[in-house]
PDB file of N, CA and C in Angstrom:
ATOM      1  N   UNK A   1      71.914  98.266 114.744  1.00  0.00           N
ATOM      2  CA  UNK A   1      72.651  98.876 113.653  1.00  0.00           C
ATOM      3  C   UNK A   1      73.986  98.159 113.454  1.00  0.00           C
ATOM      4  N   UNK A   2      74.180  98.027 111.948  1.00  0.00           N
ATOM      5  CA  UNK A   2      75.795  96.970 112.402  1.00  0.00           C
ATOM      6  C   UNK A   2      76.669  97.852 112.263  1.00  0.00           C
ATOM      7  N   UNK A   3      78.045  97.413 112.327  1.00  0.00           N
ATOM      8  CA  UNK A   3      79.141  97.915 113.006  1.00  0.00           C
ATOM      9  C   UNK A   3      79.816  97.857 111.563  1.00  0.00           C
ATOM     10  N   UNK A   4      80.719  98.689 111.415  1.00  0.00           N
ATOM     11  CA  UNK A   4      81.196  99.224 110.181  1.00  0.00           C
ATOM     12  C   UNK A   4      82.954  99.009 109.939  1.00  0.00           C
ATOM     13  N   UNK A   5      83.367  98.025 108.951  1.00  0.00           N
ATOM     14  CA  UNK A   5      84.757  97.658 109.448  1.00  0.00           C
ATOM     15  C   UNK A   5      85.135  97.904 107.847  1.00  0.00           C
ATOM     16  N   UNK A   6      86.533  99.078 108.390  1.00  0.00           N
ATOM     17  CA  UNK A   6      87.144  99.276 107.014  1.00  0.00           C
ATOM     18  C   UNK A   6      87.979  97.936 106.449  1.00  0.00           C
ATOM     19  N   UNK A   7      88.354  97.147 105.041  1.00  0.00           N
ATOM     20  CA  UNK A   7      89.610  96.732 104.716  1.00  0.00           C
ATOM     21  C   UNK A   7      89.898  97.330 103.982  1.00  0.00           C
ATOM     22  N   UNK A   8      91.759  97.451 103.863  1.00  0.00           N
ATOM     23  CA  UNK A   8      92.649  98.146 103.201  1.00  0.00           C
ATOM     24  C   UNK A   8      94.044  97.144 103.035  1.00  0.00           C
ATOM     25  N   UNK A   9      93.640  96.665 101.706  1.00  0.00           N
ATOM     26  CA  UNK A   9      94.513  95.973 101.679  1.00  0.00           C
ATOM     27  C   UNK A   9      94.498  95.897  99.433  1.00  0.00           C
ATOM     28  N   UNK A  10      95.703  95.772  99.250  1.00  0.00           N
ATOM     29  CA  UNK A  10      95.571  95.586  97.556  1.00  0.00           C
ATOM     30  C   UNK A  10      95.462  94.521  96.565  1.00  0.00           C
ATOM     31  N   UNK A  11      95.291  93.953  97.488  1.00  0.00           N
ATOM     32  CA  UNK A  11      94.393  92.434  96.555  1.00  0.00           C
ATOM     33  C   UNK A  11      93.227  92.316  96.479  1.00  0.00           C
ATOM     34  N   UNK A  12      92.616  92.406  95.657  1.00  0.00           N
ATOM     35  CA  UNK A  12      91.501  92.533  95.261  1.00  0.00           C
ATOM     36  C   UNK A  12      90.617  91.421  95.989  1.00  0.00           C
ATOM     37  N   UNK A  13      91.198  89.992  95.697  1.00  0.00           N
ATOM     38  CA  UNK A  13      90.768  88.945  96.046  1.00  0.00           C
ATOM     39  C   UNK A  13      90.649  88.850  97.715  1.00  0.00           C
ATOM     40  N   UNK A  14      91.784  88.964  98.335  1.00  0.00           N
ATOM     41  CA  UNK A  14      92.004  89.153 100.133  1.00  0.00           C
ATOM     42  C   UNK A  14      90.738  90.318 100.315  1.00  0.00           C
ATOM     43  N   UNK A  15      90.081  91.110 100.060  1.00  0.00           N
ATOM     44  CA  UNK A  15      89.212  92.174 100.597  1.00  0.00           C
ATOM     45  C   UNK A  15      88.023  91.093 100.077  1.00  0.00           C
ATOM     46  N   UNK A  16      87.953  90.710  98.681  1.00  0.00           N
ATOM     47  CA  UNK A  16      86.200  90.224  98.935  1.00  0.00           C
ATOM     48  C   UNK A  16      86.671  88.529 100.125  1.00  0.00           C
ATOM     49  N   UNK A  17      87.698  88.067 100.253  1.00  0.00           N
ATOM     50  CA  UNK A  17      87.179  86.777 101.313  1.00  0.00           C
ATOM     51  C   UNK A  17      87.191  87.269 102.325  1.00  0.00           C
ATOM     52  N   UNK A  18      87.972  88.521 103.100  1.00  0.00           N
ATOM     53  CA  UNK A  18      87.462  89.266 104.158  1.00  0.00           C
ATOM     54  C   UNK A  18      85.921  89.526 104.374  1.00  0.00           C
ATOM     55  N   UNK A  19      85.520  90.357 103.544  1.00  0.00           N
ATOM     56  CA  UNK A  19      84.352  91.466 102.970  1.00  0.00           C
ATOM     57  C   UNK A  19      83.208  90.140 103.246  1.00  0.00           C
ATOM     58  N   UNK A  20      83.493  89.074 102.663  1.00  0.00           N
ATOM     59  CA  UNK A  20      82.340  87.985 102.983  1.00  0.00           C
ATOM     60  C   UNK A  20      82.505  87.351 104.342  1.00  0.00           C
ATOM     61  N   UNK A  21      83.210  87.695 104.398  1.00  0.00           N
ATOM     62  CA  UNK A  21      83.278  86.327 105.970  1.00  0.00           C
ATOM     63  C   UNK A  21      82.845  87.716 107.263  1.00  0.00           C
ATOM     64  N   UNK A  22      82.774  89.571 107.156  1.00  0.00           N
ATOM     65  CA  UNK A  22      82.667  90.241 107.725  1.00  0.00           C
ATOM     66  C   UNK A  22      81.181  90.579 107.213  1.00  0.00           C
ATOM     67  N   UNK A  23      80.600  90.672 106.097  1.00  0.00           N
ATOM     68  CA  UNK A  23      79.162  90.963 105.910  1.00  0.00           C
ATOM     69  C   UNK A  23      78.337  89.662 106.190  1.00  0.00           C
ATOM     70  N   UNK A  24      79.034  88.166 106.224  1.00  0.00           N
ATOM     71  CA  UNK A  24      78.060  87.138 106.757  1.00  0.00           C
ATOM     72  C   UNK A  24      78.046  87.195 108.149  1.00  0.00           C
ATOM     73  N   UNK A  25      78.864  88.038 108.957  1.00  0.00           N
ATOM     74  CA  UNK A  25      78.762  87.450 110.287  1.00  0.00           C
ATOM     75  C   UNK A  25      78.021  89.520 110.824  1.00  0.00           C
ATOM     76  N   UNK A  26      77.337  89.956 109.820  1.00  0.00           N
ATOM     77  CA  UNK A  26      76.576  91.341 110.039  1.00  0.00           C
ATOM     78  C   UNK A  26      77.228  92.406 110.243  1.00  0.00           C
ATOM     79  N   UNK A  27      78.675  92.654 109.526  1.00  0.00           N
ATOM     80  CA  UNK A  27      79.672  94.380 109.133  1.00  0.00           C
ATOM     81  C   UNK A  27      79.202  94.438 108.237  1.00  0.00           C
ATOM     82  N   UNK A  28      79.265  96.148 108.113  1.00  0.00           N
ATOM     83  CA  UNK A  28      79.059  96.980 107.060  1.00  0.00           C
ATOM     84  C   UNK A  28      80.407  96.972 106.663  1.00  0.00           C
ATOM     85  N   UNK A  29      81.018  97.021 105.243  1.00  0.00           N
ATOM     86  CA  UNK A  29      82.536  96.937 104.916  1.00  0.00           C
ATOM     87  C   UNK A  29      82.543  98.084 103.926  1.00  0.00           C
ATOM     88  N   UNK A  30      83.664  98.748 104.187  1.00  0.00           N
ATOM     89  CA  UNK A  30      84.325  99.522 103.493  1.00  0.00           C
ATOM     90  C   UNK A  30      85.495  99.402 102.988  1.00  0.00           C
ATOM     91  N   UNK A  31      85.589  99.470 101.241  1.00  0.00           N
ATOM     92  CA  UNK A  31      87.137  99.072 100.818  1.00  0.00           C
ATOM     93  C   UNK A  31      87.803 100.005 100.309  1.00  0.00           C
ATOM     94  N   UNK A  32      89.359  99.764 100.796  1.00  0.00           N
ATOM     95  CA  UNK A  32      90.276 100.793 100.301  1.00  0.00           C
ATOM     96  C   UNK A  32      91.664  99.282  99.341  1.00  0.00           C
ATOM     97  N   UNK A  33      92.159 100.201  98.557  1.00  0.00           N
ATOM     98  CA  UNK A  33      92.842  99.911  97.599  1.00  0.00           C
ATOM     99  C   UNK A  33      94.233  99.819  98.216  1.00  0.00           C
ATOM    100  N   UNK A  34      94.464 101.037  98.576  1.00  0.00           N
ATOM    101  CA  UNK A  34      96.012 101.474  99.329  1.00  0.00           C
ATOM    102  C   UNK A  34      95.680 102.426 100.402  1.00  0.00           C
ATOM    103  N   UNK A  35      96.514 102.679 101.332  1.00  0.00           N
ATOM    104  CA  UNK A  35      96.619 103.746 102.367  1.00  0.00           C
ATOM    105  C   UNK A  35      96.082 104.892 101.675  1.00  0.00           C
ATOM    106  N   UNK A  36      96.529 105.461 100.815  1.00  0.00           N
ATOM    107  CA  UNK A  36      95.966 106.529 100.468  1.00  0.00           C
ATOM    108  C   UNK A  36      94.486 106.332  99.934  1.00  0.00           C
ATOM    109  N   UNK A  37      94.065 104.817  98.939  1.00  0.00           N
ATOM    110  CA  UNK A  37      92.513 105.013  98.594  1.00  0.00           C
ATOM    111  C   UNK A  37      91.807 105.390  99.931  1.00  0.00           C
ATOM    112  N   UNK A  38      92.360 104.900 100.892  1.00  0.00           N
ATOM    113  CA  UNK A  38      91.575 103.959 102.665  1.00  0.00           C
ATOM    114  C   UNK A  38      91.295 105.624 102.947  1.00  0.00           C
ATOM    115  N   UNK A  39      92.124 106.724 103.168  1.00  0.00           N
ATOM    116  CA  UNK A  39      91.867 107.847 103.970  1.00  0.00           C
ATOM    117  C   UNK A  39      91.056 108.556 103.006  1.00  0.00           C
ATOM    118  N   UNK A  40      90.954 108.524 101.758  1.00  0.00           N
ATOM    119  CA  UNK A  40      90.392 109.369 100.923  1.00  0.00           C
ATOM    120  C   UNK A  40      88.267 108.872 101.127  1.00  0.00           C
ATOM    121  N   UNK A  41      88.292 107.553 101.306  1.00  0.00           N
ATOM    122  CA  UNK A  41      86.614 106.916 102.176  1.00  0.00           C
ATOM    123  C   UNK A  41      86.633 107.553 103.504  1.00  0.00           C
ATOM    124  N   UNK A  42      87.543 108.041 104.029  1.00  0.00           N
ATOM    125  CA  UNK A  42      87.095 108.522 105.878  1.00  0.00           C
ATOM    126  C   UNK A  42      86.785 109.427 105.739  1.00  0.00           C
ATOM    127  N   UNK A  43      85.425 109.807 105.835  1.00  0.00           N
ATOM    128  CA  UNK A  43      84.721 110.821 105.615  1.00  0.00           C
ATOM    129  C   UNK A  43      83.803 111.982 106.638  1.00  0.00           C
ATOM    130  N   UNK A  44      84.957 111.067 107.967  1.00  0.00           N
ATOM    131  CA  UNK A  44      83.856 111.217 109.165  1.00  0.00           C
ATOM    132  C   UNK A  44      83.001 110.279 109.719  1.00  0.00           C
ATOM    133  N   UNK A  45      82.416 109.812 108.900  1.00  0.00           N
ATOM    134  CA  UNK A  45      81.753 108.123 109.394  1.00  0.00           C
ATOM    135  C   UNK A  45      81.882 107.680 110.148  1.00  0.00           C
ATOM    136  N   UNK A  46      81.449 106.866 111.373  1.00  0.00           N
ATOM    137  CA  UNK A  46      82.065 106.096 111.951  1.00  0.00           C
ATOM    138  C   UNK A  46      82.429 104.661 111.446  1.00  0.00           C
ATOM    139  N   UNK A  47      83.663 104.268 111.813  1.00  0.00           N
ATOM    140  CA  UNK A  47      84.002 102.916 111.508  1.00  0.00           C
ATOM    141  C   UNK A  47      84.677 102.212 112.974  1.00  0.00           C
ATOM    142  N   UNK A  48      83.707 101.119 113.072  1.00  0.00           N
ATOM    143  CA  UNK A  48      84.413 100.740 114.349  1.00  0.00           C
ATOM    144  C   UNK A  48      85.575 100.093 114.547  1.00  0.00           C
ATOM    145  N   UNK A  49      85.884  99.307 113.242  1.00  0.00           N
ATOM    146  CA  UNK A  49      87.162  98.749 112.915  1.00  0.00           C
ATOM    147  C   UNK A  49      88.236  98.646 111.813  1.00  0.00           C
ATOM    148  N   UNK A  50      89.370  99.240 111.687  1.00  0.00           N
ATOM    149  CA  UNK A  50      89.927  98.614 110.565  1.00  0.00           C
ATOM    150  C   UNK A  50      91.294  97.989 110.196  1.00  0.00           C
ATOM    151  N   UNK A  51      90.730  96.563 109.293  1.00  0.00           N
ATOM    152  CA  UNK A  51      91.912  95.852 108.656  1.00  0.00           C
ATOM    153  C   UNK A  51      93.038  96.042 107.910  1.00  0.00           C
ATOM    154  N   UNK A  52      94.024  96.116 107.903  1.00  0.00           N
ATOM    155  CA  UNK A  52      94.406  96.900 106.980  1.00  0.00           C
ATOM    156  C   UNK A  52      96.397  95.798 106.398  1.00  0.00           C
ATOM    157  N   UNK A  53      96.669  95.790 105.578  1.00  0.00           N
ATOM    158  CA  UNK A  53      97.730  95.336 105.133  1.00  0.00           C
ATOM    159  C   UNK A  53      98.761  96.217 105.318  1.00  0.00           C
ATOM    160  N   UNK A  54      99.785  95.429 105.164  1.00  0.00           N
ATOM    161  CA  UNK A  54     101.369  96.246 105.954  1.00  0.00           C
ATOM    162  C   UNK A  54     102.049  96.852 104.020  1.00  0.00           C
ATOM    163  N   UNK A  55     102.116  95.648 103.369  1.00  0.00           N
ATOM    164  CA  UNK A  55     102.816  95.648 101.957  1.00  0.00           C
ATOM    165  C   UNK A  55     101.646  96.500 100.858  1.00  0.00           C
ATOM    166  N   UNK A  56     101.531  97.590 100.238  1.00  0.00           N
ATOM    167  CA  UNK A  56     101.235  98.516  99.531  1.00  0.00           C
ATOM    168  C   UNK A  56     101.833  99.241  98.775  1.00  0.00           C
ATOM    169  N   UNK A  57     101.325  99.251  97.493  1.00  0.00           N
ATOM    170  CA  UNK A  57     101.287 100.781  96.775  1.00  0.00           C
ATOM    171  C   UNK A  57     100.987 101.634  97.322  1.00  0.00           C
ATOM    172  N   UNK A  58     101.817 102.708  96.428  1.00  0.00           N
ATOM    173  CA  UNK A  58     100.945 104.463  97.194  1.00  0.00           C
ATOM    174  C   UNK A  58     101.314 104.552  98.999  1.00  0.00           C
ATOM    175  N   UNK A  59     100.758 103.785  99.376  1.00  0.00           N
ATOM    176  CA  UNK A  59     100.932 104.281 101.049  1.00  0.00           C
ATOM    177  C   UNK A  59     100.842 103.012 102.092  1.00  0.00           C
ATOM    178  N   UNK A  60     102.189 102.543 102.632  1.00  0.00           N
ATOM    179  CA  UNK A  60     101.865 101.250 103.139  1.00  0.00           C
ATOM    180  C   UNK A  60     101.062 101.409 104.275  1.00  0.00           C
ATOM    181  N   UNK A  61     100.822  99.798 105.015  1.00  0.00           N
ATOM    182  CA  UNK A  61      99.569  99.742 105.749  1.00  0.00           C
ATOM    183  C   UNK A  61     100.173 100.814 107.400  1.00  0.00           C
ATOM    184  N   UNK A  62     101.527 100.945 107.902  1.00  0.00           N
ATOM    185  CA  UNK A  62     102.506 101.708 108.501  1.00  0.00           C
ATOM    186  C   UNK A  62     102.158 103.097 108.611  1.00  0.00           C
ATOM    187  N   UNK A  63     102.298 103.474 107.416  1.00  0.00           N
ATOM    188  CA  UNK A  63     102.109 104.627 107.177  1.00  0.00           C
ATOM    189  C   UNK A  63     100.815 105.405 106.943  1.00  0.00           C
ATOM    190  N   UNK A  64      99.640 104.519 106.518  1.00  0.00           N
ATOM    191  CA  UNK A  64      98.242 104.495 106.331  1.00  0.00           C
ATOM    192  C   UNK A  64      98.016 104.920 108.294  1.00  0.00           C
ATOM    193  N   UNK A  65      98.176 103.665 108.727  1.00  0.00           N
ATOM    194  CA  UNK A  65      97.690 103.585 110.506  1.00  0.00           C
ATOM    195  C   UNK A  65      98.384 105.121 111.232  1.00  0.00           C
ATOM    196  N   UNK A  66      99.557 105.241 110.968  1.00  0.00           N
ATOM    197  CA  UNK A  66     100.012 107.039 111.554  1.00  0.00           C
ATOM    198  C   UNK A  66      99.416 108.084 110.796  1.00  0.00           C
ATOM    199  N   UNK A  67      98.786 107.999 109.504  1.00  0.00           N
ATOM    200  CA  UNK A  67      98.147 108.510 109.290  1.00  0.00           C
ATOM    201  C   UNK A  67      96.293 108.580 109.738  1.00  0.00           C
ATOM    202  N   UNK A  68      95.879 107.725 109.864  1.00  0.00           N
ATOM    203  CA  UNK A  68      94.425 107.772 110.802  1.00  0.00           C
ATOM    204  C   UNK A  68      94.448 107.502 112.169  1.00  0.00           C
ATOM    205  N   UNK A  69      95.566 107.528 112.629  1.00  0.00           N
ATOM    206  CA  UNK A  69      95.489 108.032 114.022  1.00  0.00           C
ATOM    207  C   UNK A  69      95.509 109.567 114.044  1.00  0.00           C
ATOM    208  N   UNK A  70      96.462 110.158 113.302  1.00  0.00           N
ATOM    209  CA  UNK A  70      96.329 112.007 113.188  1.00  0.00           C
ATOM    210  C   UNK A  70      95.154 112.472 112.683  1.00  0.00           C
ATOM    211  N   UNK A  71      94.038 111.541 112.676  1.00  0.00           N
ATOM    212  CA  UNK A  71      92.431 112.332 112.092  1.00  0.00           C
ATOM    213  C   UNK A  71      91.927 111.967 113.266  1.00  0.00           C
ATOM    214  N   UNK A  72      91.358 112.975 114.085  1.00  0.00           N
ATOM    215  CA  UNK A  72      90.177 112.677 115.184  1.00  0.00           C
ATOM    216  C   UNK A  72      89.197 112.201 115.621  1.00  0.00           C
ATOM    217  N   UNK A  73      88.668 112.042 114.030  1.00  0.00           N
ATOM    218  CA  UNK A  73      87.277 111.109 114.263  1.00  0.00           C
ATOM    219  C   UNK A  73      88.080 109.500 114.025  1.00  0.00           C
ATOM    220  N   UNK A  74      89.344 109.307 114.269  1.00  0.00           N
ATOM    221  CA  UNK A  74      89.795 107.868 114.048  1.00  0.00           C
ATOM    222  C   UNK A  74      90.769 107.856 114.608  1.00  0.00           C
ATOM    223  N   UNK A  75      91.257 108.200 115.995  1.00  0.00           N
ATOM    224  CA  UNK A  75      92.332 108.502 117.205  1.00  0.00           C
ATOM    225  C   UNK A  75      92.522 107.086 117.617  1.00  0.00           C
ATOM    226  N   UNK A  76      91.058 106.877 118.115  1.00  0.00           N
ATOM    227  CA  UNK A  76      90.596 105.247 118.741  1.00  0.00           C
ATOM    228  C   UNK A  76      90.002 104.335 118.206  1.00  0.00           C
ATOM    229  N   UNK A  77      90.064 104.471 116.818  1.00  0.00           N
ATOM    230  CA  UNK A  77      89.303 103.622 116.470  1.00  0.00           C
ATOM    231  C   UNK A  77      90.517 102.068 116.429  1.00  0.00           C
ATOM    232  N   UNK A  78      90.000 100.764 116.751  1.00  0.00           N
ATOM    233  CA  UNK A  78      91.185  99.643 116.893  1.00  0.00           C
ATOM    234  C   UNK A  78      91.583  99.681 114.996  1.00  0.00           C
ATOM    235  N   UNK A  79      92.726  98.662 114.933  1.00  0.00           N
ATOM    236  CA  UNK A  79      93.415  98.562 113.720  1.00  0.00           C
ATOM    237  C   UNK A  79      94.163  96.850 113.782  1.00  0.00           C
ATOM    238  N   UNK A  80      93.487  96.168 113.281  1.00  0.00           N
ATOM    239  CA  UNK A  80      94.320  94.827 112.680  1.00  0.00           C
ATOM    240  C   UNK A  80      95.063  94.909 111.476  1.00  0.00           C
ATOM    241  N   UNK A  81      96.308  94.568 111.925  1.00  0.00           N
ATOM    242  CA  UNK A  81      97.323  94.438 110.310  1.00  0.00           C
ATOM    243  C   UNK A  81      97.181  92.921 110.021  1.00  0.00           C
ATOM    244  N   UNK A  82      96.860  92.340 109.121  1.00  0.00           N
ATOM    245  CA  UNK A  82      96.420  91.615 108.287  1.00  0.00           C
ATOM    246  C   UNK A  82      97.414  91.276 106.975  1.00  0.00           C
ATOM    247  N   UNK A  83      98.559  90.935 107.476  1.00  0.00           N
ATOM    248  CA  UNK A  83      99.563  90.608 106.725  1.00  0.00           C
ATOM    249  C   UNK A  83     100.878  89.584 106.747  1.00  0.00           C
ATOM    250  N   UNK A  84     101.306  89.159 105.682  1.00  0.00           N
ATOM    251  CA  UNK A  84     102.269  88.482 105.037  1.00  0.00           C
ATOM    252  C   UNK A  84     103.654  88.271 106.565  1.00  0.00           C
ATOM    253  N   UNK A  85     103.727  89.494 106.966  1.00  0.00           N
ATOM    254  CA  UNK A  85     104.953  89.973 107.773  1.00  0.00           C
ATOM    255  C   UNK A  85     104.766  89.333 108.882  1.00  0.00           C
ATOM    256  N   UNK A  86     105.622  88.544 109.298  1.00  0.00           N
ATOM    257  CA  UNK A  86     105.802  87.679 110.589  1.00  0.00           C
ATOM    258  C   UNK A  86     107.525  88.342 111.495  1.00  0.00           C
ATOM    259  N   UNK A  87     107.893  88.727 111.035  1.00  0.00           N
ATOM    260  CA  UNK A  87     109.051  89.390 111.665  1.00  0.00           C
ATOM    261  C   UNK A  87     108.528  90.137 113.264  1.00  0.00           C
ATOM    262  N   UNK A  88     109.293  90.152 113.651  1.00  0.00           N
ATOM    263  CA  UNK A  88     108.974  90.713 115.672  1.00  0.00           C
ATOM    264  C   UNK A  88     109.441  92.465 115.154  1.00  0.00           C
ATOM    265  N   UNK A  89     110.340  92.985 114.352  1.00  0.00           N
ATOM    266  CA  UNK A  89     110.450  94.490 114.196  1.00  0.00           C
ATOM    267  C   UNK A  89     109.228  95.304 113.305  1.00  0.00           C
ATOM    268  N   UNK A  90     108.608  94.620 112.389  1.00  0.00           N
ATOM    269  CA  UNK A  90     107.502  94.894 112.088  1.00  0.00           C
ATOM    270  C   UNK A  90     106.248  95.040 112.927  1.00  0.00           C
ATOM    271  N   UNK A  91     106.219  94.006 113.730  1.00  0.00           N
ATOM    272  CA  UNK A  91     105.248  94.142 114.397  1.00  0.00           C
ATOM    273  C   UNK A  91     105.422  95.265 115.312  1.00  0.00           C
ATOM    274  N   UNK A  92     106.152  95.330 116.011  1.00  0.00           N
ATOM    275  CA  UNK A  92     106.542  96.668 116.975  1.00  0.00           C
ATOM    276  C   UNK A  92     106.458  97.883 116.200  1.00  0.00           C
ATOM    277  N   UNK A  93     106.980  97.990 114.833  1.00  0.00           N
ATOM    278  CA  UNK A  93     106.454  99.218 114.026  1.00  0.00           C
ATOM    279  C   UNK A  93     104.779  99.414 114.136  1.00  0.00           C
ATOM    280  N   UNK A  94     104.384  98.169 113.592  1.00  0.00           N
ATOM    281  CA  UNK A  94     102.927  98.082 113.395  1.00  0.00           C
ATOM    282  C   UNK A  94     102.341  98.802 114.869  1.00  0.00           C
ATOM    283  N   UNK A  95     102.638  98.146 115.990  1.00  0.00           N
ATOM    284  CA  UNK A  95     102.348  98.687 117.633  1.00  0.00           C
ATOM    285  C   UNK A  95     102.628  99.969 117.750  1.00  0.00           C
ATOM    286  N   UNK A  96     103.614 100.287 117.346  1.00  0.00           N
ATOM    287  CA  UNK A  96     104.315 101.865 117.392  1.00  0.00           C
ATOM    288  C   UNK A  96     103.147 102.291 116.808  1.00  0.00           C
ATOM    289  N   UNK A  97     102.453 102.517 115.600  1.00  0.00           N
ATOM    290  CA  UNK A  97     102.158 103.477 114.624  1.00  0.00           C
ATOM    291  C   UNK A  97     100.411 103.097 115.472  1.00  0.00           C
ATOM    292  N   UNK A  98     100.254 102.193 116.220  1.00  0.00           N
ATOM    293  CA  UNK A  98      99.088 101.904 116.857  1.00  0.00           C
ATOM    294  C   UNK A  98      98.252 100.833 116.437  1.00  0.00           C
ATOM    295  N   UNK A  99      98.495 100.157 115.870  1.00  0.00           N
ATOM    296  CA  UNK A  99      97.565  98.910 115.323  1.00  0.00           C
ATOM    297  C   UNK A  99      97.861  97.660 116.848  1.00  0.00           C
ATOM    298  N   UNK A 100      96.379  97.528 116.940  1.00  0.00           N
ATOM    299  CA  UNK A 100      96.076  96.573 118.177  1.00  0.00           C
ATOM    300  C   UNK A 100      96.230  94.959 118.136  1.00  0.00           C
ATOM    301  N   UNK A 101      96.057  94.355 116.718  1.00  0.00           N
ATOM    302  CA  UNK A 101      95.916  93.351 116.694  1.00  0.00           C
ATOM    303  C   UNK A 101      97.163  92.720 115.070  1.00  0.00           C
ATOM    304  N   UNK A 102      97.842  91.466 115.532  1.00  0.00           N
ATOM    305  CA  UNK A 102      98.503  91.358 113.619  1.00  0.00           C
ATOM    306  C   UNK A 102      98.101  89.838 113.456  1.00  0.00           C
ATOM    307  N   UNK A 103      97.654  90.024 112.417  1.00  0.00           N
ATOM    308  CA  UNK A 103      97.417  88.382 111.591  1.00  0.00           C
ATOM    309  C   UNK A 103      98.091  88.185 110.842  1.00  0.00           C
ATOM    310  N   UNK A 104      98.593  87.114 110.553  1.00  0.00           N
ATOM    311  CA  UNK A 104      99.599  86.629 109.376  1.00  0.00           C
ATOM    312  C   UNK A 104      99.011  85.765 108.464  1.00  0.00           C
ATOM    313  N   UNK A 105      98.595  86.293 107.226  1.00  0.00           N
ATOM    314  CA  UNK A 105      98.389  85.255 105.926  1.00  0.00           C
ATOM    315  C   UNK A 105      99.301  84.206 105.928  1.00  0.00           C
ATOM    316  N   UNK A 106      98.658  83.295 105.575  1.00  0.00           N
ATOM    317  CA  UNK A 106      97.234  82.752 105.209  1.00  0.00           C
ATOM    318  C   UNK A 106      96.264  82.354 106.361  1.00  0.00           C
ATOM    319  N   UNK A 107      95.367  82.850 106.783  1.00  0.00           N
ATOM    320  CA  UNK A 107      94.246  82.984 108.022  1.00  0.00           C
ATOM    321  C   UNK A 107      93.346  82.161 107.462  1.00  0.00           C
ATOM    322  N   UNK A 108      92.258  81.650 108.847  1.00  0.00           N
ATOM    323  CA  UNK A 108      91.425  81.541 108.753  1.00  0.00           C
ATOM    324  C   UNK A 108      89.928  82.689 108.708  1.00  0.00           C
ATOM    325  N   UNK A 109      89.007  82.819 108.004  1.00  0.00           N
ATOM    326  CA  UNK A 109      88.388  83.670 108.173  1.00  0.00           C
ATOM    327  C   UNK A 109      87.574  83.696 109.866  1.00  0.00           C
ATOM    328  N   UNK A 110      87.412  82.470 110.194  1.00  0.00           N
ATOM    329  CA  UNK A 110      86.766  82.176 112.121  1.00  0.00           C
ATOM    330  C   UNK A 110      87.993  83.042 112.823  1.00  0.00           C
ATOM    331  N   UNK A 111      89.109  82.695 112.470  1.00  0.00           N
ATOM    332  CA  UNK A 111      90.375  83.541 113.506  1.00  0.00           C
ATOM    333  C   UNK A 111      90.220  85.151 112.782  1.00  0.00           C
ATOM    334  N   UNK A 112      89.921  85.582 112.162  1.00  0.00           N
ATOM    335  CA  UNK A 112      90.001  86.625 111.846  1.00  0.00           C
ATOM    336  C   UNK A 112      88.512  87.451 112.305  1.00  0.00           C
ATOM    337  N   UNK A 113      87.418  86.588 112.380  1.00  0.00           N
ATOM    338  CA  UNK A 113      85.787  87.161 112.904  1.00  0.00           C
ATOM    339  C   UNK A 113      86.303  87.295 114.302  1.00  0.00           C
ATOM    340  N   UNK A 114      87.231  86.106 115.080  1.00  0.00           N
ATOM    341  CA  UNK A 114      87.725  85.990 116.851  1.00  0.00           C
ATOM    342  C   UNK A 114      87.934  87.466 116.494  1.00  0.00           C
ATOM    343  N   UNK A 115      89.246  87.780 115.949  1.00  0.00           N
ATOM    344  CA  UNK A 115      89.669  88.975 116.565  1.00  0.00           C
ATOM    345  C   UNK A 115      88.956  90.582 116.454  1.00  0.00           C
ATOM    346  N   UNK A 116      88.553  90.291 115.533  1.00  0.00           N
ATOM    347  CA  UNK A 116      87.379  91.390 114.919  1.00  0.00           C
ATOM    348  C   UNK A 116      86.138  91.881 115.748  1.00  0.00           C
ATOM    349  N   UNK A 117      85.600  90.247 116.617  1.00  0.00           N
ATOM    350  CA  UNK A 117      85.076  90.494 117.807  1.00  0.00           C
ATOM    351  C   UNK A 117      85.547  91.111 118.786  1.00  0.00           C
ATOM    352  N   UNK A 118      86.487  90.436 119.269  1.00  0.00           N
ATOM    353  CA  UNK A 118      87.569  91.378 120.438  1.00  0.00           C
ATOM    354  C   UNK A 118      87.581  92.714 120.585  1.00  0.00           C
ATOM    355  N   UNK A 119      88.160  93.081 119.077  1.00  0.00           N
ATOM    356  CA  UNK A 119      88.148  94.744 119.245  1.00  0.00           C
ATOM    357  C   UNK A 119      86.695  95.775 118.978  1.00  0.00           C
ATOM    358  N   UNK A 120      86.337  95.190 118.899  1.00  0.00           N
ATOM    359  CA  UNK A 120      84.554  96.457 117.658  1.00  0.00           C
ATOM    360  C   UNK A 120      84.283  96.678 119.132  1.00  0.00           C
ATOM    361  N   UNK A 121      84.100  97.467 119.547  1.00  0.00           N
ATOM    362  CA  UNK A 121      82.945  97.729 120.525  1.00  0.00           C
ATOM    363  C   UNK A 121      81.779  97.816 120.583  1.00  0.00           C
ATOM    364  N   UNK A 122      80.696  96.755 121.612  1.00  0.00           N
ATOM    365  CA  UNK A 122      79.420  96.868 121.264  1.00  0.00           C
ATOM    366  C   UNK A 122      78.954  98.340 121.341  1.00  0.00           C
TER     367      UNK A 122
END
């Protein structure tokens, strides 16, 4: 059964070169728009992973991650921030609010499957 990885991020374009480089290597993908589209898809489902951007409309990627950590069926689930932000106080926000892993655009999609591996649990 494959493994189910949210992105949440508002570029339209950044979710489908994710979305392809995660459904060629066998994720199920789920897309959110903003923090708020992203929680309004958690439906209970399981998702074993999700990507998610720091810079947003509606609800940044910060505030999105403290928000699906306070839903139960998504306490543990891991969280890559997948963003622009290279600063060391961001990232510690990002850590604070619980996100496990940060990538900085412009990525490779292979460094981004590495880390994606790392966290999903078989």
């Amino acid at each position: 059964m494959a493994k189910t990885v949210m992105i949440v991020d508002d570029s339209a374009s950044l979710r489908q070169v994710v979305g392809i480089a995660l459904r060629s290597a066998g994720y199920d993908v789920i897309e959110g728009c903003d923090g708020k589209d992203a929680l309004s898809k958690l439906t209970g489902q399981k998702v074993h992973l999700v990507i998610s951007d720091v810079n947003m409309p509606n609800m940044d990627g910060i505030t999105f991650v403290k928000n699906l950590k306070q839903i139960p069926a998504y306490k543990f689930t891991p969280v890559i921030m997948l963003t622009t932000e290279s600063q060391e106080g961001k990232k510690q926000e990002g850590q604070s609010a619980g996100a496990k892993a940060w990538v900085v655009k412009p990525f490779q999609p292979a460094q981004m499957l590495a880390a994606v591996s790392k966290l999903v649990m078989p």
